[in-house]
C-alpha atoms as a PDB file:
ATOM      1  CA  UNK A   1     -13.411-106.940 -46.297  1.00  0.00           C
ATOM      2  CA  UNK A   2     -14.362-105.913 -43.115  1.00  0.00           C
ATOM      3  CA  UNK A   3     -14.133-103.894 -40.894  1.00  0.00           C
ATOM      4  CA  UNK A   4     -13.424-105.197 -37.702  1.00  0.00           C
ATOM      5  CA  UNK A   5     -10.952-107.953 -39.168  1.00  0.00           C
ATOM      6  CA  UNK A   6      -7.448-106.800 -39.241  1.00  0.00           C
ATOM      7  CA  UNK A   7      -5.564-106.333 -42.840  1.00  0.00           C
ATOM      8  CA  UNK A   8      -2.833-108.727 -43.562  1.00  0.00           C
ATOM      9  CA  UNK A   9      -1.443-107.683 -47.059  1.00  0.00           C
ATOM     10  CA  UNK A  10       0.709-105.530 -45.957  1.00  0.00           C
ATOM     11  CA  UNK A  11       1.609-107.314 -43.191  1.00  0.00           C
ATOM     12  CA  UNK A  12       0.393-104.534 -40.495  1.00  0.00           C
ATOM     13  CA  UNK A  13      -2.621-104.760 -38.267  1.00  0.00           C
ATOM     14  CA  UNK A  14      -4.943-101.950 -38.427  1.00  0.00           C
ATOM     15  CA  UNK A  15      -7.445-101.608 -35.717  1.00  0.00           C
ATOM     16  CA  UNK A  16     -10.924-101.786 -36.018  1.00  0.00           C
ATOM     17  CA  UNK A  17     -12.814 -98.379 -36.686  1.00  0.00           C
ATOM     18  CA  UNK A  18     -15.010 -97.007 -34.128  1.00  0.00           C
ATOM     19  CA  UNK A  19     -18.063 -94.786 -34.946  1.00  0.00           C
ATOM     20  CA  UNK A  20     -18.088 -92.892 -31.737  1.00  0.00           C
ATOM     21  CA  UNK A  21     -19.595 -89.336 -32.686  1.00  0.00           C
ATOM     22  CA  UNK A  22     -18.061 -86.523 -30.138  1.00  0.00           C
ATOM     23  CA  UNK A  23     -20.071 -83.263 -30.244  1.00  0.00           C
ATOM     24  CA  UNK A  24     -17.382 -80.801 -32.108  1.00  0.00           C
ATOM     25  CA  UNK A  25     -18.674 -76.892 -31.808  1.00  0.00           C
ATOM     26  CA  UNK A  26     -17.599 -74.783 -34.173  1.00  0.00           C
ATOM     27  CA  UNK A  27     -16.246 -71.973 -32.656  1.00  0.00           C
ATOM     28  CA  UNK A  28     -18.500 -69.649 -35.398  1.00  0.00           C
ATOM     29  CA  UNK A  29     -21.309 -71.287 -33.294  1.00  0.00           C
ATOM     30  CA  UNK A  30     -20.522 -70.515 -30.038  1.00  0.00           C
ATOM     31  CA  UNK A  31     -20.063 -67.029 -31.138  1.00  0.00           C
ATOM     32  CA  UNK A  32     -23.370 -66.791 -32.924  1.00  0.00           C
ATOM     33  CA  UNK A  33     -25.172 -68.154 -29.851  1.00  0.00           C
ATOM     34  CA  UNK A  34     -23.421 -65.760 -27.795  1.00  0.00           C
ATOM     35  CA  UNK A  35     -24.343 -62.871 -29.685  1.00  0.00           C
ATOM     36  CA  UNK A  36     -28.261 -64.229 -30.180  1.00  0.00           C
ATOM     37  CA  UNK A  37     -28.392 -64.175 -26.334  1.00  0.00           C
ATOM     38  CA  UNK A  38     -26.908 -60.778 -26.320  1.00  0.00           C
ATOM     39  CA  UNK A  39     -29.630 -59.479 -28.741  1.00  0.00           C
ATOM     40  CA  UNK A  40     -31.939 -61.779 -26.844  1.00  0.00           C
ATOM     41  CA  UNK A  41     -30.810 -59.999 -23.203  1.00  0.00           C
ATOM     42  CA  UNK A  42     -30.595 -56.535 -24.711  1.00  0.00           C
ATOM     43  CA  UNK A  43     -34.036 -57.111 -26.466  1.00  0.00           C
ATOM     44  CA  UNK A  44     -35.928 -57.903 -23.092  1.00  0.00           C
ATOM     45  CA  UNK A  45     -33.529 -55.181 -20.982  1.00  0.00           C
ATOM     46  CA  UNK A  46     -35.631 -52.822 -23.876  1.00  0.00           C
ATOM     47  CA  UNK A  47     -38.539 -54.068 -23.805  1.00  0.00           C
ATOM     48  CA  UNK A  48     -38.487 -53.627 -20.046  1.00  0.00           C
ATOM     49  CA  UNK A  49     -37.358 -49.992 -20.726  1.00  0.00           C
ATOM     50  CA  UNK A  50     -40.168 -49.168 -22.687  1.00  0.00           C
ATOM     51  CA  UNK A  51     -42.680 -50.692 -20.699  1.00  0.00           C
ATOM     52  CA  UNK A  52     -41.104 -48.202 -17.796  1.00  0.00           C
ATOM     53  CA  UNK A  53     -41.576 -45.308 -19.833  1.00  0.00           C
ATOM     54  CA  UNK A  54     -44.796 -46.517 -20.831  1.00  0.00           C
ATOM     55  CA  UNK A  55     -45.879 -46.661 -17.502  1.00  0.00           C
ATOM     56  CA  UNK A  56     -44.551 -43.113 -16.426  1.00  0.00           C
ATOM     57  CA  UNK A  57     -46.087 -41.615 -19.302  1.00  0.00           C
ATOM     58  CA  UNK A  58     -49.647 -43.484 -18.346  1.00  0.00           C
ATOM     59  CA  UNK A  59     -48.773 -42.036 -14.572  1.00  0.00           C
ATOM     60  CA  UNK A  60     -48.612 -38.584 -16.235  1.00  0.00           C
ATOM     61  CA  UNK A  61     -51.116 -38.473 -18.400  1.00  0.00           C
ATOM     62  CA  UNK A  62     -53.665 -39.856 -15.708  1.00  0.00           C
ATOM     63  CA  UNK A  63     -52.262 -37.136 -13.446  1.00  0.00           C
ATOM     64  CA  UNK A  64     -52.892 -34.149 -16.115  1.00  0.00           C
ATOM     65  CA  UNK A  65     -56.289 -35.394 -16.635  1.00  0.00           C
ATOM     66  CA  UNK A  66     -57.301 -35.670 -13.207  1.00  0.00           C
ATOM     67  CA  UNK A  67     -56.109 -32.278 -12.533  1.00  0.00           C
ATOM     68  CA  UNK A  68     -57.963 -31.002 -14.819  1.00  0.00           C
ATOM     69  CA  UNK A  69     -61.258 -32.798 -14.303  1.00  0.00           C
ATOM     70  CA  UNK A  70     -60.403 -31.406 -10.949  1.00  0.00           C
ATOM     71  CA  UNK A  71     -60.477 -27.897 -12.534  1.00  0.00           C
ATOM     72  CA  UNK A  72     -63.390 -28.286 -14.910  1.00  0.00           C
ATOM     73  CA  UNK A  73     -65.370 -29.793 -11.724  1.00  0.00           C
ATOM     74  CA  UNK A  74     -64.336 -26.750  -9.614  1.00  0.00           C
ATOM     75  CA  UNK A  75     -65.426 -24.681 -12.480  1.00  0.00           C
ATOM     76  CA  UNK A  76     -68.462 -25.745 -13.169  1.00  0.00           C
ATOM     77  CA  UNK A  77     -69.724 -26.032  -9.399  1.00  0.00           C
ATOM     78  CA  UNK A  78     -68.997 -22.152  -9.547  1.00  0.00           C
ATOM     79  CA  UNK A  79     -70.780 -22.085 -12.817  1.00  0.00           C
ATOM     80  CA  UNK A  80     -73.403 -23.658 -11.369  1.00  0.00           C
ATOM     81  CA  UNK A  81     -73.560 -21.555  -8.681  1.00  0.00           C
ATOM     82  CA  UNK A  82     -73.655 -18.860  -9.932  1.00  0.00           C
ATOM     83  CA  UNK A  83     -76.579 -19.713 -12.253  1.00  0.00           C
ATOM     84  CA  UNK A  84     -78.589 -20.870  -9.061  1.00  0.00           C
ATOM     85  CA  UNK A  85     -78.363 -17.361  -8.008  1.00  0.00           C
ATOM     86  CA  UNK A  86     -79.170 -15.543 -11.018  1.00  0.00           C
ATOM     87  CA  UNK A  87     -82.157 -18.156 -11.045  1.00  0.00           C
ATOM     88  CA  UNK A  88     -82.732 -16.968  -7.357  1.00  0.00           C
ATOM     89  CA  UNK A  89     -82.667 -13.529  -7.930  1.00  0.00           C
ATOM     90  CA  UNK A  90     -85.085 -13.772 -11.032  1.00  0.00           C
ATOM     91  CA  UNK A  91     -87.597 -16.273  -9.481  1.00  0.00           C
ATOM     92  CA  UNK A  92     -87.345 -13.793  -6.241  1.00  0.00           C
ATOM     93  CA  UNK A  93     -88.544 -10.544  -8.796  1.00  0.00           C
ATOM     94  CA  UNK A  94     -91.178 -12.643 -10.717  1.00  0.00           C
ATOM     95  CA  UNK A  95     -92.803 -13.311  -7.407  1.00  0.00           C
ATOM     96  CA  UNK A  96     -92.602  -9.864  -6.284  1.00  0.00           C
ATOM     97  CA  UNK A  97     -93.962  -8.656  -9.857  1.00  0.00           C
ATOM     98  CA  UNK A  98     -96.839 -11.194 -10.055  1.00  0.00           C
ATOM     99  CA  UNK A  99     -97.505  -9.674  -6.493  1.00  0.00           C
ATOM    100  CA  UNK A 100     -97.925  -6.183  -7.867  1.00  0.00           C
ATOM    101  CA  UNK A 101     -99.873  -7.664 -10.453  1.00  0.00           C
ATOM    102  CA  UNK A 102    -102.476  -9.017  -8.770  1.00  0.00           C
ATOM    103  CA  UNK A 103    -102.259  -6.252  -5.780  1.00  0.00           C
ATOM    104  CA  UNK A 104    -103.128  -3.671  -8.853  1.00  0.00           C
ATOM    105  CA  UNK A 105    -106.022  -5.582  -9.976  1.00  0.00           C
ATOM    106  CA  UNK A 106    -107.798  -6.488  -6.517  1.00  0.00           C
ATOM    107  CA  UNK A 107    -109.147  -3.348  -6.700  1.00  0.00           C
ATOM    108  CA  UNK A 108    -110.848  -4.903 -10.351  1.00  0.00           C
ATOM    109  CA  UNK A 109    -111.726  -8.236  -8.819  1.00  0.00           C
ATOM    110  CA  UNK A 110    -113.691  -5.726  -5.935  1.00  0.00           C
ATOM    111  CA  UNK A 111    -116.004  -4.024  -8.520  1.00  0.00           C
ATOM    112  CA  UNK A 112    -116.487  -6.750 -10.772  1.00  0.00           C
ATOM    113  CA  UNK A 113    -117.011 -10.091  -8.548  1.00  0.00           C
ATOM    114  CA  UNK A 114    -117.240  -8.692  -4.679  1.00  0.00           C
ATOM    115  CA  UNK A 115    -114.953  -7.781  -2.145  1.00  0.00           C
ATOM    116  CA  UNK A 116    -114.582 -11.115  -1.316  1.00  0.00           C
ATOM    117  CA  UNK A 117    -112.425 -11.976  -4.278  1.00  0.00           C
ATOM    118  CA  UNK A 118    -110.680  -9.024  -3.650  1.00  0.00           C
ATOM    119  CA  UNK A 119    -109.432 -10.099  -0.933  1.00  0.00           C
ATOM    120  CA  UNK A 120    -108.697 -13.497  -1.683  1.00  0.00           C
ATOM    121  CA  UNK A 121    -106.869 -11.401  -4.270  1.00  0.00           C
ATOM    122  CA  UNK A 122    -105.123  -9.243  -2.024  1.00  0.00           C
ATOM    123  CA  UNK A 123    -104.200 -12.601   0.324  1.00  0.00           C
ATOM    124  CA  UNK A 124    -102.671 -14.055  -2.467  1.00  0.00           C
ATOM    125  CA  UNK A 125    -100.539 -11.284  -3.450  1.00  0.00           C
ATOM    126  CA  UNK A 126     -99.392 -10.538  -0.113  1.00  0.00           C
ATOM    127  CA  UNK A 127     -98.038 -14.220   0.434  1.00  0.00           C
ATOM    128  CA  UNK A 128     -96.109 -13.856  -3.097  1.00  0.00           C
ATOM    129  CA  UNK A 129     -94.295 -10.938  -1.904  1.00  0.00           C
ATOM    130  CA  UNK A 130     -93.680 -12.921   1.542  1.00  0.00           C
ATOM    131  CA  UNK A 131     -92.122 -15.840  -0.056  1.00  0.00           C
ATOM    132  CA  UNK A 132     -90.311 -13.283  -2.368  1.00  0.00           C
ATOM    133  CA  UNK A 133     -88.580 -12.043   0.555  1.00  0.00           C
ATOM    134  CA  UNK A 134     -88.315 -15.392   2.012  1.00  0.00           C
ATOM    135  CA  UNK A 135     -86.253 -16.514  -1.191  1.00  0.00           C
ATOM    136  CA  UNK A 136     -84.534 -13.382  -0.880  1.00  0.00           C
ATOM    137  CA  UNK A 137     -83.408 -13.579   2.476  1.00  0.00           C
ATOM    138  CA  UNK A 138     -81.945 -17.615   2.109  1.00  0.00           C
ATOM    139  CA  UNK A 139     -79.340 -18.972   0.919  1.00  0.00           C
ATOM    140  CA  UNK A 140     -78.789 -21.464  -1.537  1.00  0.00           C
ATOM    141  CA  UNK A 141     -77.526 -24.296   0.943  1.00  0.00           C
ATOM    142  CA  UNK A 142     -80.765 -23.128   3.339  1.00  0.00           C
ATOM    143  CA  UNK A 143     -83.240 -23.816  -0.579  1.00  0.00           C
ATOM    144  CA  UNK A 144     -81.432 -27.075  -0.897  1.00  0.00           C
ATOM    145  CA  UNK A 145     -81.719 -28.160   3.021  1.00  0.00           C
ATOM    146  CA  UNK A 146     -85.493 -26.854   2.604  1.00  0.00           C
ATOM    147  CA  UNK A 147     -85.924 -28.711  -0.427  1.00  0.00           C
ATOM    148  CA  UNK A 148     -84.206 -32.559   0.786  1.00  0.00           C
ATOM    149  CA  UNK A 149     -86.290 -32.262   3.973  1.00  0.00           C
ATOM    150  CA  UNK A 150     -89.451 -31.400   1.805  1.00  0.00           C
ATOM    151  CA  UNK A 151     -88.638 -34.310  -0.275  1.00  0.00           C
ATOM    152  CA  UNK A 152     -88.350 -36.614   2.892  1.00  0.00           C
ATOM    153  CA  UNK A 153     -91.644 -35.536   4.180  1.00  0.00           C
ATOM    154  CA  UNK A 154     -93.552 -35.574   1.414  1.00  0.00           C
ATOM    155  CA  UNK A 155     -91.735 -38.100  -1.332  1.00  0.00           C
ATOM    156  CA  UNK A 156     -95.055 -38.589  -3.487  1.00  0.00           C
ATOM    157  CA  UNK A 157     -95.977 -35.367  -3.498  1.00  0.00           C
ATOM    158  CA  UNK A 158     -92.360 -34.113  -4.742  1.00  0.00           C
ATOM    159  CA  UNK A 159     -92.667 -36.835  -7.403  1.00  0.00           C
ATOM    160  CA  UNK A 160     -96.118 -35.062  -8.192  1.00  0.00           C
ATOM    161  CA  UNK A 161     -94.923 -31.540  -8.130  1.00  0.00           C
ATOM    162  CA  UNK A 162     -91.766 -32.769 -10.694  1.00  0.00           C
ATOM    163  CA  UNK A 163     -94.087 -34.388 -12.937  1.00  0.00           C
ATOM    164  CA  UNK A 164     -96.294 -31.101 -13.407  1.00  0.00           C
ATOM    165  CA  UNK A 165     -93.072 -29.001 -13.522  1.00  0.00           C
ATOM    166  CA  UNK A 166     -91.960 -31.620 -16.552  1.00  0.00           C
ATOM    167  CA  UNK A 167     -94.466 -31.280 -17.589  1.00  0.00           C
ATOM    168  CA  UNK A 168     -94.899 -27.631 -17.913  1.00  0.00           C
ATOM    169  CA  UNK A 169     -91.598 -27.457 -19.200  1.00  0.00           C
ATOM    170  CA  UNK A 170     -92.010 -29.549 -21.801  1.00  0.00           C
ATOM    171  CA  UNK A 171     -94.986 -28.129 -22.940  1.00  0.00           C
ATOM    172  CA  UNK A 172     -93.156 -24.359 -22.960  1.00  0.00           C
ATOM    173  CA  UNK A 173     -90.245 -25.745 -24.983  1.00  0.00           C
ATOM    174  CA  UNK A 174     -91.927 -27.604 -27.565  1.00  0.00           C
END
């Protein structure tokens, strides 16, 4: 039989069936979407959270380290100096000494090659223990200032002057 043609054995009329489907939630459903978006919602509110503290901790961390490359810089510039002083002091005395040196032995230079070395001798020595003093008397901002406008003068011959220094150096410490 079918479907849509009414029944008449039992003398009743039954109506045709319809296949309309209506969307039926299961309550168990709606509660497990519910608590999905709950996890979901509480997931991202933590996420959030930890991307705060995250954050704060990055802010501190970047603030202790600045500090102290703040410190370390202060501490080496005093370092540093410090050292230029000492360096200074030292290059101030072997000026002065290689002064004596070569004051003591003019007298040599007199007998041996003429008074004219001597002298030359005697010269020499006397403007090492001027510049001696000179070094003395400056400071180290006055060397630098001396040095930059030296550089600006004379740029090729600084370049020439480093090179022989490097030099030097490098032959000393091999």
């Amino acid at each position: 039989m079918d479907d849509t043609t009414p029944s008449t054995t039992t003398g009743t009329v039954t109506p045709p069936m319809t296949t309309t489907t209506t969307p039926t939630t299961n309550p168990n459903t709606a509660e497990a979407k519910s608590r999905f978006n709950a996890a979901l919602d509480e997931a991202k509110a933590g996420a959030a959270a930890l991307g705060d503290e995250a954050k704060l901790r990055a802010g501190q961390y970047r603030d202790g380290a600045k500090a102290k490359s703040e410190t370390w810089s202060a501490d080496a510039k005093v370092k540093g100096r410090e050292l230029a002083e000492d360096g200074k002091t030292k290059a101030s005395e072997a000026l002065s000494g290689l002064s004596r040196v070569i004051d003591e032995n003019a007298a040599t230079l007199d007998e041996k090659l003429g008074a004219k070395y001597g002298d030359y001798a005697r010269s020499a020595s006397r403007s090492l223990q001027e510049n001696a003093q000179r070094l003395n008397e400056r400071s180290l901002d006055e060397l630098t200032e001396d040095g930059r406008t030296a550089i600006r003068n004379s740029p090729v011959a600084a370049v020439g002057i480093a090179a022989v220094v490097g030099f030097f150096f490098a032959r000393l410490f091999r």
